[in-house]
C-alpha atoms as a PDB file:
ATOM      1  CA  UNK A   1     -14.583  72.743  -5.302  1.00  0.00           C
ATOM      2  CA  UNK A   2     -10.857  71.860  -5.927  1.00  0.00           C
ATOM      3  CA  UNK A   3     -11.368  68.339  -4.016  1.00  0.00           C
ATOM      4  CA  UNK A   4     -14.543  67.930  -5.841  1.00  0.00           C
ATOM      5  CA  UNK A   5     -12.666  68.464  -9.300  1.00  0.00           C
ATOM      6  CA  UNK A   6      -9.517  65.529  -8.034  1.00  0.00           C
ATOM      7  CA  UNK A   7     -12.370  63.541  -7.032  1.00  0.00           C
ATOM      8  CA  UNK A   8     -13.783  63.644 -10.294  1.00  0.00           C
ATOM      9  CA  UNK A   9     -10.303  62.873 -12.029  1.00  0.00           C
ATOM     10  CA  UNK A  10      -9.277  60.283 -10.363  1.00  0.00           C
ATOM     11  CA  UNK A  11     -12.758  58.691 -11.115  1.00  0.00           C
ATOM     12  CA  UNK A  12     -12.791  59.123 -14.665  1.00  0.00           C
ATOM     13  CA  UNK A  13      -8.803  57.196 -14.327  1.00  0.00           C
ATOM     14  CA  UNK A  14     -10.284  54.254 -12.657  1.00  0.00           C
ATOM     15  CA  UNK A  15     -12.824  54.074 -14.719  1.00  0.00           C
ATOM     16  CA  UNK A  16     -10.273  54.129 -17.768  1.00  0.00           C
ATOM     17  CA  UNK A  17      -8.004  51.367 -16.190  1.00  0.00           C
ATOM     18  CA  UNK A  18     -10.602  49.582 -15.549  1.00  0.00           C
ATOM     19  CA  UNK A  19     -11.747  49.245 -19.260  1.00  0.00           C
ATOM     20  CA  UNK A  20      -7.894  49.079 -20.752  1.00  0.00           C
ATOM     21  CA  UNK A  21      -6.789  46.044 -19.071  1.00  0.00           C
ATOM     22  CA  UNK A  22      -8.906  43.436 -20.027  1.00  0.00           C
ATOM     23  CA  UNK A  23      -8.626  45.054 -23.787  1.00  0.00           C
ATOM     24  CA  UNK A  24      -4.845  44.706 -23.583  1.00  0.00           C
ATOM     25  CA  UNK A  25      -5.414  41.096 -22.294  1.00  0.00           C
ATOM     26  CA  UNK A  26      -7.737  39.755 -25.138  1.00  0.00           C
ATOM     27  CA  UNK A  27      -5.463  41.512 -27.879  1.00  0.00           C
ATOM     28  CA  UNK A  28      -2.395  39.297 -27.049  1.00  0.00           C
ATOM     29  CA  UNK A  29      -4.408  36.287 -26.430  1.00  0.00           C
ATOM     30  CA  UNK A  30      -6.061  36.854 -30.048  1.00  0.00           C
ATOM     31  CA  UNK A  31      -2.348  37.780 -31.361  1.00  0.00           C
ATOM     32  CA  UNK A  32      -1.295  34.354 -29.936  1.00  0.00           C
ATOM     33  CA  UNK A  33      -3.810  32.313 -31.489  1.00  0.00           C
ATOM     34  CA  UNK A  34      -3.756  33.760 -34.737  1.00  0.00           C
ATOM     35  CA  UNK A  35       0.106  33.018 -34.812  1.00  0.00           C
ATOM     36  CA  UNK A  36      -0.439  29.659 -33.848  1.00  0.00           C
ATOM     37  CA  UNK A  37      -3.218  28.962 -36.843  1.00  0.00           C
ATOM     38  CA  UNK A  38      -0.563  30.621 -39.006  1.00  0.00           C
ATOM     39  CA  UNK A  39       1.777  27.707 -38.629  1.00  0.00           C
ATOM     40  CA  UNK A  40      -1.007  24.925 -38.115  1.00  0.00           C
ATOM     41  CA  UNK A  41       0.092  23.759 -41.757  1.00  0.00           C
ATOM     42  CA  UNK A  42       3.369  23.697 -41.150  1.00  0.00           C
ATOM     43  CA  UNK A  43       2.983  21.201 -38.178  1.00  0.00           C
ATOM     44  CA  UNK A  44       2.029  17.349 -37.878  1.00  0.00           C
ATOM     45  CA  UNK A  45      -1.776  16.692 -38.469  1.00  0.00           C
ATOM     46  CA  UNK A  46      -3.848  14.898 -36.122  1.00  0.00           C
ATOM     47  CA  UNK A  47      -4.026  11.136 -36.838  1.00  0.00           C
ATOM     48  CA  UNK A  48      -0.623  10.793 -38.761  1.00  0.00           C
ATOM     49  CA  UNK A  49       1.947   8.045 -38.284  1.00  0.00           C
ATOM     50  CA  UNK A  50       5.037   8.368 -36.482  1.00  0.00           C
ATOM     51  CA  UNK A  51       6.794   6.921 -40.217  1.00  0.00           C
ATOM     52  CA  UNK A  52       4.386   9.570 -42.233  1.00  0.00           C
ATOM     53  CA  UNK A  53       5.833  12.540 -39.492  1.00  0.00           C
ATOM     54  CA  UNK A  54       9.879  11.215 -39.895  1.00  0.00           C
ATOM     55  CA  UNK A  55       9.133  11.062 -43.755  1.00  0.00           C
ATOM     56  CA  UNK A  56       7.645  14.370 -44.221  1.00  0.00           C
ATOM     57  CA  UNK A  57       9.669  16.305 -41.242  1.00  0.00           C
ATOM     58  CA  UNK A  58      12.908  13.948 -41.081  1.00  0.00           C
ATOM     59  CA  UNK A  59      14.276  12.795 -37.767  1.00  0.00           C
ATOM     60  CA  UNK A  60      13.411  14.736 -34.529  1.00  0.00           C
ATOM     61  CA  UNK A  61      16.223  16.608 -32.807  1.00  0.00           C
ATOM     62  CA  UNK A  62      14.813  13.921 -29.746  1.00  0.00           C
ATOM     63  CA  UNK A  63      12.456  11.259 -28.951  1.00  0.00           C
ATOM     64  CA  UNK A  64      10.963  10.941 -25.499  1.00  0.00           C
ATOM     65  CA  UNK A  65      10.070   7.147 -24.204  1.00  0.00           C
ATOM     66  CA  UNK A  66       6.286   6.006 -24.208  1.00  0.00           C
ATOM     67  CA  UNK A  67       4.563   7.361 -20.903  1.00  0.00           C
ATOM     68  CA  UNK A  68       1.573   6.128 -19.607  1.00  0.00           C
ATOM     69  CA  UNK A  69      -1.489   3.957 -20.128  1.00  0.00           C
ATOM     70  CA  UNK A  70      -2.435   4.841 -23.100  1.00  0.00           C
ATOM     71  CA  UNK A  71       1.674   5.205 -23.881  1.00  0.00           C
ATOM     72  CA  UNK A  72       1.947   8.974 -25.126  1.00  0.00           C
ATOM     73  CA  UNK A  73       5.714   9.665 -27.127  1.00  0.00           C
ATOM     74  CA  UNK A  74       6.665  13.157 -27.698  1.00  0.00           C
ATOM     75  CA  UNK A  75       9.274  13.921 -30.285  1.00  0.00           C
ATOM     76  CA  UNK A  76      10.885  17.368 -30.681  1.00  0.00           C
ATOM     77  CA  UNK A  77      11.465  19.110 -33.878  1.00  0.00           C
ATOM     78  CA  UNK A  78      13.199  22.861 -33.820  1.00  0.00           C
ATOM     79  CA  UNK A  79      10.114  24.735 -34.030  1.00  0.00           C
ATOM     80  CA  UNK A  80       7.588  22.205 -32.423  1.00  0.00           C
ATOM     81  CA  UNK A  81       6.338  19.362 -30.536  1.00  0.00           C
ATOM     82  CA  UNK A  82       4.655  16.225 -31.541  1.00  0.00           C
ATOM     83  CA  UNK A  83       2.655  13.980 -29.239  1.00  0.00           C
ATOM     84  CA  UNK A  84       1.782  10.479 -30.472  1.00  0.00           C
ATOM     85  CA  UNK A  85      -0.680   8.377 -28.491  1.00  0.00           C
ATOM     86  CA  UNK A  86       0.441   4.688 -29.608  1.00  0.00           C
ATOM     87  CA  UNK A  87       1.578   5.276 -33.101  1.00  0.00           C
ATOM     88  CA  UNK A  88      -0.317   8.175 -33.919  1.00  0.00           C
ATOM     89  CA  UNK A  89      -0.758  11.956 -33.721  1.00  0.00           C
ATOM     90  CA  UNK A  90      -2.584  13.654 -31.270  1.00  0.00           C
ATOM     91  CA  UNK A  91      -1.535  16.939 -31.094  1.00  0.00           C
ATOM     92  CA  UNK A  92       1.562  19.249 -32.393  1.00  0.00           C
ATOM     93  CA  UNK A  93       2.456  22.420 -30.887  1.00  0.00           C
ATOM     94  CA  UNK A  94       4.756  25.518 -31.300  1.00  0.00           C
ATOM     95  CA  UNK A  95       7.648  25.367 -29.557  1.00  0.00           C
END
């Protein structure tokens, strides 16, 4: 009876684990994204110039060289990155 009761228990645990974790998981990945559409607008747009992004944002803190065939150029601002393919945006991100 007892070991049928601890059996039961420790059951009804797993079980619970079981359907926490992935709910913790998808929380902070939805947190994450959320944060990161927050301060979209504050960020270089696809498709903008490297002169539009220095006349908007001023000078980056640094400028990487041109990588690669197409040549992709990353500057870095304080609170993000900017990738240019040629002379144009392709992508900014949170630093």
């Amino acid at each position: 009876m007892v070991m049928n009761t601890v059996y039961r228990m420790l059951c009804g645990l797993a079980v619970g684990l079981m359907l926490a974790g992935p709910a913790a998981a998808d929380t902070l990945l939805i947190d994450s994204v959320q944060a990161a559409r927050a301060t979209a607008s504050e960020r270089p747009t696809r498709g903008l110039s490297m002169a539009s992004v220095e006349a908007r944002w001023g000078t980056p803190v640094s400028r990487s060289e041109a990588v690669g065939q197409p040549p992709i150029t990353r500057w870095e601002y304080p609170s993000f990155f900017v990738y240019f393919e040629h002379q144009h945006v392709i992508d900014s991100v949170r630093r």
